[in-house]
Protein backbone atom coordinates (compact mmCIF):
# COMPACT_ATOMS: atom_id res chain seq x y z
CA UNK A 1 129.65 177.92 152.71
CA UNK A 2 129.59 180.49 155.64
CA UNK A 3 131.45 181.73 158.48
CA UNK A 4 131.97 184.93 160.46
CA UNK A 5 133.66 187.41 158.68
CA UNK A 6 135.38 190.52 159.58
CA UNK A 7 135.63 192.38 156.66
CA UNK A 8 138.23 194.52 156.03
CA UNK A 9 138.11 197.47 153.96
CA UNK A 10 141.55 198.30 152.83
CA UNK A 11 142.72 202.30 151.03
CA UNK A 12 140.96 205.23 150.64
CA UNK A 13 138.24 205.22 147.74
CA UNK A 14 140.70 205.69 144.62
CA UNK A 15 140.70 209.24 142.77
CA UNK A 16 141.12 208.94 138.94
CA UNK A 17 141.17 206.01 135.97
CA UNK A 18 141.48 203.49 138.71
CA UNK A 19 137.57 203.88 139.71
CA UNK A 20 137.04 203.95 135.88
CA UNK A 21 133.72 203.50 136.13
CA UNK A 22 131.08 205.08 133.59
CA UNK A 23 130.88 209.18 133.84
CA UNK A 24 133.33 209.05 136.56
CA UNK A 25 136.90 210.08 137.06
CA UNK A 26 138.74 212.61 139.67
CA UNK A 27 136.95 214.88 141.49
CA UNK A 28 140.48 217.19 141.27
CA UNK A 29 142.50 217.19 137.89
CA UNK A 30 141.84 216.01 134.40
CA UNK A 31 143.24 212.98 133.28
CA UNK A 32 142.94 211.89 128.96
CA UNK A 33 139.67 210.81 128.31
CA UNK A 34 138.07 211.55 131.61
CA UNK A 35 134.49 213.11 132.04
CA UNK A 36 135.15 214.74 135.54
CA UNK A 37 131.24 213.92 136.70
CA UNK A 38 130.78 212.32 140.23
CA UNK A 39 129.22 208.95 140.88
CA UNK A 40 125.38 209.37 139.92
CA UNK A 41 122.91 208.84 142.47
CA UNK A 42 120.61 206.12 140.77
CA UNK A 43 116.57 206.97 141.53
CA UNK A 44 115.22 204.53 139.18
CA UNK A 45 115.55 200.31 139.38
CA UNK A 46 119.32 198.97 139.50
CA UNK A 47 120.05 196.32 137.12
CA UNK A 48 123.62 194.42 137.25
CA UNK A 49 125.90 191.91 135.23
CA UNK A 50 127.93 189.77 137.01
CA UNK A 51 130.24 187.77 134.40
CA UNK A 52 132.16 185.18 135.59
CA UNK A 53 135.52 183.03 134.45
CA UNK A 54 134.98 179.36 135.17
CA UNK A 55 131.62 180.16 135.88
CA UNK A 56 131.15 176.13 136.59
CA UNK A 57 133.92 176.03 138.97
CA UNK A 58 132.59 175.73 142.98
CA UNK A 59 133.71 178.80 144.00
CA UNK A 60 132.54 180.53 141.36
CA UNK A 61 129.20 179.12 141.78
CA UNK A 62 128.91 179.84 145.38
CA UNK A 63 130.16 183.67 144.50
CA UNK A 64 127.43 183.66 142.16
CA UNK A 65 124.83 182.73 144.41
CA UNK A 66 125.74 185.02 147.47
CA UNK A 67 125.42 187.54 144.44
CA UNK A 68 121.95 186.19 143.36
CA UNK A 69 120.87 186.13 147.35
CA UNK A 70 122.00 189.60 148.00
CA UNK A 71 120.36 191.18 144.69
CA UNK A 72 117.35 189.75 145.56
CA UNK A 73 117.36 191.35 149.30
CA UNK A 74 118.27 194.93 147.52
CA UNK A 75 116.02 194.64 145.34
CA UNK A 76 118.56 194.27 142.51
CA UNK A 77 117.82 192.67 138.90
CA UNK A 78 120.90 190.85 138.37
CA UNK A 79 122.08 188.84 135.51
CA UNK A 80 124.97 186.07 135.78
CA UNK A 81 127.46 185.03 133.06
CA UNK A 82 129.42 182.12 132.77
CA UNK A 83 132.60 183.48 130.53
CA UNK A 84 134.24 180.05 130.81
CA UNK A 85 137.96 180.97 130.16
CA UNK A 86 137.02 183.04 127.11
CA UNK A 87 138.41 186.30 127.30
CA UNK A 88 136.47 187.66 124.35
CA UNK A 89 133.50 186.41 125.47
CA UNK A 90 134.27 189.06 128.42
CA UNK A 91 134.47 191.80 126.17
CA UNK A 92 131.47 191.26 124.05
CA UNK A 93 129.64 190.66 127.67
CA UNK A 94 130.25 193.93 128.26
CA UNK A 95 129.24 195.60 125.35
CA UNK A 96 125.85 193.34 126.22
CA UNK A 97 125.59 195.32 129.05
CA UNK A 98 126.11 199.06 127.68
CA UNK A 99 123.50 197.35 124.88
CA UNK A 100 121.12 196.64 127.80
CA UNK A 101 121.27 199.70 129.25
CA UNK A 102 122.31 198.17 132.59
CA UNK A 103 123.51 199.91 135.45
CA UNK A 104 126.71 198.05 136.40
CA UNK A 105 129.13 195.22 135.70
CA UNK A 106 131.18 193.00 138.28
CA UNK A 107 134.05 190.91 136.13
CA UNK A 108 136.41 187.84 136.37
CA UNK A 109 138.00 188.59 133.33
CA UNK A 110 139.26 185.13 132.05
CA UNK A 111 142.28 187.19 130.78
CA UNK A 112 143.88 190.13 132.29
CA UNK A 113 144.99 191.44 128.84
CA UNK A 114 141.54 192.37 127.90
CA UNK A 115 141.16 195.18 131.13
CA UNK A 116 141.79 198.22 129.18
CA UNK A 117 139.13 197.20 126.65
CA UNK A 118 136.43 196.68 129.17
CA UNK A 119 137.35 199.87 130.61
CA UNK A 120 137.18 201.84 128.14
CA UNK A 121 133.69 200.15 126.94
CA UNK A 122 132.36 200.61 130.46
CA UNK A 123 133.31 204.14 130.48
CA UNK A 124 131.81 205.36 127.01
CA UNK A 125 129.04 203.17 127.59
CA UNK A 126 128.18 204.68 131.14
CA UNK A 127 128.04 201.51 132.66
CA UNK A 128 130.19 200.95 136.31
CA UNK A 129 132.42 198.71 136.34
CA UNK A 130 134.10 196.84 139.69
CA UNK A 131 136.48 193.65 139.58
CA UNK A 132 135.93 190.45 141.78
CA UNK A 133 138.62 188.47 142.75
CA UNK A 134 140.90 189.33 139.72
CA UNK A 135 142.73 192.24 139.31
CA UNK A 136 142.40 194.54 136.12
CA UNK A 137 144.62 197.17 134.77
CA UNK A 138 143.52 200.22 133.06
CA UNK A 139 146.25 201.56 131.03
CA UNK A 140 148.09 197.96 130.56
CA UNK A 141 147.49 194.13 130.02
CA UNK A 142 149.97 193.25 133.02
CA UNK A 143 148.10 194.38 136.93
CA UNK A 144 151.57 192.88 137.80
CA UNK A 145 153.00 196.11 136.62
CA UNK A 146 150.04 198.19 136.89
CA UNK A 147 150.88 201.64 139.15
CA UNK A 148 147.86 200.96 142.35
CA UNK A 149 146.26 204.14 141.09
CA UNK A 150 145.47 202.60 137.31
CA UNK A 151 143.86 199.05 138.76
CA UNK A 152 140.39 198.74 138.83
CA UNK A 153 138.56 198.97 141.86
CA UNK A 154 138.97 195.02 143.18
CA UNK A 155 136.04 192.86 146.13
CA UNK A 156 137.91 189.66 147.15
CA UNK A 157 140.43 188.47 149.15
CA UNK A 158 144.37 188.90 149.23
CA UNK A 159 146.77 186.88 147.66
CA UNK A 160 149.39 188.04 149.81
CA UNK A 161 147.51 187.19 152.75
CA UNK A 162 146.25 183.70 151.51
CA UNK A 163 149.34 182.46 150.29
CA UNK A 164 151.05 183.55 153.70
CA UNK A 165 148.58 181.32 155.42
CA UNK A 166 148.88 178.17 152.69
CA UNK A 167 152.80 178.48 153.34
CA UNK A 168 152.97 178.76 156.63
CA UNK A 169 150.21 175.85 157.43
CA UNK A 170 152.74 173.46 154.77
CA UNK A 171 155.84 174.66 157.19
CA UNK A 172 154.38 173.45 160.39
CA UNK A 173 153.29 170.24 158.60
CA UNK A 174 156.64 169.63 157.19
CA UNK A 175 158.54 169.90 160.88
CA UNK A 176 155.79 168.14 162.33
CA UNK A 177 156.29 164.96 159.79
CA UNK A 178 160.11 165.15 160.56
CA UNK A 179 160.88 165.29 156.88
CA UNK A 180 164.27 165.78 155.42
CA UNK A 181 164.97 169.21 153.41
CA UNK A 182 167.61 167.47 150.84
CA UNK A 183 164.73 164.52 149.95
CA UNK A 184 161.77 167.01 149.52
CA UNK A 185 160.73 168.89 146.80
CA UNK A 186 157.55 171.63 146.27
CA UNK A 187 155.63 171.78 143.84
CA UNK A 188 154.12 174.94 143.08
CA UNK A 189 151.79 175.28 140.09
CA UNK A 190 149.70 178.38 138.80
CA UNK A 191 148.22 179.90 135.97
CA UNK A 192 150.97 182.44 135.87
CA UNK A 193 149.99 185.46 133.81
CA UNK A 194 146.84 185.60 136.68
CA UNK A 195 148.53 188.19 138.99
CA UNK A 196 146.36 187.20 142.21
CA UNK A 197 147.45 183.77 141.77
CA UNK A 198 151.75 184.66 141.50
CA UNK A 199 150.74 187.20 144.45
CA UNK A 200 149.46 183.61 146.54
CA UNK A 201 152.31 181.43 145.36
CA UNK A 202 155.36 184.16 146.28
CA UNK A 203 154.02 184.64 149.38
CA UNK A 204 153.34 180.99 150.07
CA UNK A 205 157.31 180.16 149.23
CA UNK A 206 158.75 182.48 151.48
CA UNK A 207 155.49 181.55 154.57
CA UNK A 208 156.99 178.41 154.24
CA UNK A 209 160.72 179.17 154.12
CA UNK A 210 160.45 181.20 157.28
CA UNK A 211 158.30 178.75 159.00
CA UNK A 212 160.24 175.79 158.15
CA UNK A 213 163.32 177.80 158.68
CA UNK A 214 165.31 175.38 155.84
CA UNK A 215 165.62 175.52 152.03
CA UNK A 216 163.47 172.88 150.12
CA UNK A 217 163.88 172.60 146.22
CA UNK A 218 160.94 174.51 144.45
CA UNK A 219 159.45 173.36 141.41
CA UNK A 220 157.25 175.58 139.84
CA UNK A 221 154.79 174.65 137.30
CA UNK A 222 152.29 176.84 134.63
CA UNK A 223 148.88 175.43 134.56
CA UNK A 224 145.40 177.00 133.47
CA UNK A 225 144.46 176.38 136.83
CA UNK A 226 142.06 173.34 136.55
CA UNK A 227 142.46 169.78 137.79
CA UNK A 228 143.13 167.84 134.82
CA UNK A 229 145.84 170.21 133.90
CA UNK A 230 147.55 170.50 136.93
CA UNK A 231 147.56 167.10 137.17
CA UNK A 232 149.15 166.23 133.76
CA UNK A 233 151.62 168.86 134.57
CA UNK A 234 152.65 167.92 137.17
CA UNK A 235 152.84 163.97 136.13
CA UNK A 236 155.39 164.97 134.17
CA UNK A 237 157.23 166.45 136.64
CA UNK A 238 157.25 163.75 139.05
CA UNK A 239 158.85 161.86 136.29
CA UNK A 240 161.95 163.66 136.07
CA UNK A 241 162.46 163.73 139.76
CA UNK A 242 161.92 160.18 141.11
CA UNK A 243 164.70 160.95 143.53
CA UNK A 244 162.24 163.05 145.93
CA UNK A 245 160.80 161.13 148.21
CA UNK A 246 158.34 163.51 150.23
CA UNK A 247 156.49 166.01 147.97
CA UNK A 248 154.60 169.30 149.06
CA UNK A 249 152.22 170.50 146.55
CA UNK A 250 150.79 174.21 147.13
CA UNK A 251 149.36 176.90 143.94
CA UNK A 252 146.97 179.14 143.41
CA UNK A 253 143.61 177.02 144.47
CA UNK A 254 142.37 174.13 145.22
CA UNK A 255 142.49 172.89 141.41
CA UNK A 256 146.23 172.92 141.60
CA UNK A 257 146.57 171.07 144.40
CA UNK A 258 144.08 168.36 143.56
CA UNK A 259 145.42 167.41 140.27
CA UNK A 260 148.93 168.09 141.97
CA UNK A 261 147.82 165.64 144.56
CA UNK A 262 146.46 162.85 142.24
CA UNK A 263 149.49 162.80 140.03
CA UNK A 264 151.98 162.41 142.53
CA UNK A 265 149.48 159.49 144.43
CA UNK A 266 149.41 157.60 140.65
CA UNK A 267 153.19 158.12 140.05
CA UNK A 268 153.38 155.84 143.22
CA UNK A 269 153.69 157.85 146.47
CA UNK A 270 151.57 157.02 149.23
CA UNK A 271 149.78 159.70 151.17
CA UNK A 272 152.08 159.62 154.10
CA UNK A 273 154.57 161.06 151.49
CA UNK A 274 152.57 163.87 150.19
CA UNK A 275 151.66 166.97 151.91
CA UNK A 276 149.14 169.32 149.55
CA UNK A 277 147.69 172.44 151.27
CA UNK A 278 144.98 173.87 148.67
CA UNK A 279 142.98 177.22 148.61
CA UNK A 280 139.78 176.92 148.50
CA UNK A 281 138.85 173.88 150.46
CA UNK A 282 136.08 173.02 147.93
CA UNK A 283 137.69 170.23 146.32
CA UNK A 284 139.70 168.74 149.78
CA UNK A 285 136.66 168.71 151.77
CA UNK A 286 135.79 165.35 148.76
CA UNK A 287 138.97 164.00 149.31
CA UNK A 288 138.30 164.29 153.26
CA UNK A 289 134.57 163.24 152.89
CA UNK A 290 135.80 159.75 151.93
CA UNK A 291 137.85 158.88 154.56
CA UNK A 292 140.48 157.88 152.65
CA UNK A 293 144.14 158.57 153.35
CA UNK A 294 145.12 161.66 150.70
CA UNK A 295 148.48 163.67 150.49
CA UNK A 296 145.80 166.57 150.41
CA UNK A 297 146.47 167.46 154.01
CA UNK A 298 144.59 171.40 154.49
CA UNK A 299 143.25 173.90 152.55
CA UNK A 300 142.29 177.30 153.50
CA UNK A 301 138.64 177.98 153.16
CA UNK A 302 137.49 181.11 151.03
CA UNK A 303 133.90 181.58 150.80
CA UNK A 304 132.67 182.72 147.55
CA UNK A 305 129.37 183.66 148.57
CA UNK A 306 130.80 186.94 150.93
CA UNK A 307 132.54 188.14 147.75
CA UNK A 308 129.84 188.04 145.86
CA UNK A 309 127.53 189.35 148.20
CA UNK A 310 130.14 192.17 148.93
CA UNK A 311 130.87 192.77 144.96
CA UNK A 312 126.78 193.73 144.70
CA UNK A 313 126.62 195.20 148.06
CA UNK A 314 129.79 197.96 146.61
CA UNK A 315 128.68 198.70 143.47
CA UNK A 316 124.99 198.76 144.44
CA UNK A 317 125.91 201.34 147.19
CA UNK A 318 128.20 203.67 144.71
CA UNK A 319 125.19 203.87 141.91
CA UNK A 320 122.38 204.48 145.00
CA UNK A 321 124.15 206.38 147.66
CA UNK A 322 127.45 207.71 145.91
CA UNK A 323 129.73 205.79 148.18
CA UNK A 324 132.89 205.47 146.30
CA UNK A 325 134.34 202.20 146.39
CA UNK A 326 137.30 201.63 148.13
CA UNK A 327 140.59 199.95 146.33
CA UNK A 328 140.12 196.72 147.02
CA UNK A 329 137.95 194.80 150.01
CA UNK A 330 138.99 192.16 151.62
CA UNK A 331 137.46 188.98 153.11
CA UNK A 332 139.06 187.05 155.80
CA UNK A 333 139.85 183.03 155.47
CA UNK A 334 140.06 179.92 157.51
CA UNK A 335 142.36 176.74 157.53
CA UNK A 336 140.79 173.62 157.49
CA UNK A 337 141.40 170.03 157.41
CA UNK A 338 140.57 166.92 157.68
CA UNK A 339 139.14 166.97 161.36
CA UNK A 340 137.33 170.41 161.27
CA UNK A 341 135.96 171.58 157.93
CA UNK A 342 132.48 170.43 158.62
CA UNK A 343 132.34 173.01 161.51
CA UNK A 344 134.49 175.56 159.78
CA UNK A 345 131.11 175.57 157.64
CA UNK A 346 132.54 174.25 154.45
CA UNK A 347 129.83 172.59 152.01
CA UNK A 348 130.74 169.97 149.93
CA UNK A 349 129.16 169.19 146.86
């Protein structure tokens, strides 16, 4: 997957535990258990582990390979890990790493709970440590309540920002299909201790509210954030509310929406009366492929490869140069559907 991006680089490199990244801390003040040196300025060969949730997952895939791709053009020896949803597999990853010796380690923690651990491993191992996608907490198991200056440096794109787009795009659809508030419902389903995610589906409820510019019943629905769960979830839910007639389904990717999609289609509904808008695009573009009618209506597009290219691009240029990485960088997105996603530069495997 490709398109032009503009990234955007958002905050001011963070002083103190946020950067938390081995033999670093504030350049001004002492903080417990700091060490007060600057960023080292690496002469020898850079070597990097890049360990991955749902490392079989599309996304993930393609994030690993614009990792793989821009390693190889810096000259990079970089390692890839598929944690699965194993959040102790994360932490003994990590320990791997300060085993190994190597340089730096990019994480999808599977778990958000296990952030102080890894921090504190990278930082007595002397091993940098930067976040993709997900966000990690020093000092606590919850980002959600995480002060900005104690979350790990973060290369991905914003929930906020994506969920404002999902919304908005389900709004437009809803007045444009002329459907009635009172025999609607949304479904909104998440893996809901995954801050990112809640950030994408509170911002997607209120896009829509304000572009719709009525009240629709919201049904939301915990998930682990993979098809087959989603979509048993969700079954269930369809089967206490046979009153609705027209369903949105929105959440925190494309997983969500597909298994939201299918369970609502084999409860019954045809496509006309289902409007999903995913995140992600790399499980719509099938459903779109086929020609088929589907309730799975858009998706916005997020290309893995850029964050994975950027997550090896920012840590490679802190150990070489020094550059202190920023709070969190940002990727921009595109909405796609059904009659443009093979020019938006989706790929569909």
């Amino acid at each position: 997957m490709s398109w032009t991006h503009r990234r955007r680089w958002t905050s001011a490199a963070v002083c103190g535990c946020a950067l938390i990244l081995a033999a670093t801390a504030c350049s001004s003040g002492k903080d417990s258990g700091s060490t007060e040196s600057g960023p080292q300025h690496s002469t020898g060969a850079i070597s990097l582990v890049y360990a991955q949730k749902q490392g079989d997952q599309e996304y993930f895939i393609n994030e690993a390979d614009g990792a793989r791709a821009k390693a190889k053009e810096l000259g990079i020896d970089l390692r890839v890990v598929n944690l699965g949803n194993d959040a102790n597999k994360a932490v003994t990853e990590l320990r791997n790493a300060v085993n190994q010796k190597a340089s730096g380690v990019i994480a999808v923690v599977p778990d958000p709970s296990v952030g102080p651990q890894l921090v504190q491993l990278a930082k007595t191992g002397g091993v940098a440590l930067l976040t993709s996608d997900d966000q990690v907490c020093v000092n606590g198991p919850e980002p959600a309540s995480c002060a900005k200056e104690n979350l790990v440096p973060r290369v991905g794109f914003s929930g906020t920002q994506m969920g404002t787009e999902v919304g908005a795009r389900a709004g437009q659809d809803f007045k444009k299909f002329g459907w009635k508030p009172e025999e609607t419902a949304i479904v909104d389903a998440w893996k809901q201790d995954v801050t990112v995610c809640t950030d994408r589906v509170k911002a997607n409820q209120k896009a829509f509210k304000d572009t719709a510019g009525v009240d629709v019943k919201v049904i939301e629905v915990g998930t682990d954030n993979t098809p087959s769960d989603a979509q048993n979830k969700i079954s269930a839910t369809v089967s206490g509310n046979r009153s609705v007639k027209n369903w949105i389904v929105m959440g925190c990717n494309d997983e969500n929406v597909s298994g939201g999609v299918a369970a609502i289609q084999n409860a019954g509904y045809a496509a006309d009366n289902v409007l999903g808008v995913g995140l992600g695009a790399y499980l719509a573009c099938k459903e779109w492929r086929g020609g088929k009618p589907t309730g799975f209506k858009a998706a916005l597009f997020i290309n893995g490869r850029d964050v994975g290219a950027l997550a090896v691009q920012t840590l490679y240029d802190y150990l070489k140069n020094g550059k202190p990485m920023p709070a969190e960088a940002f990727a921009s997105t595109t909405m796609v559907d059904s009659t443009n996603w093979q020019q938006s530069g989706v790929t569909c495997n």
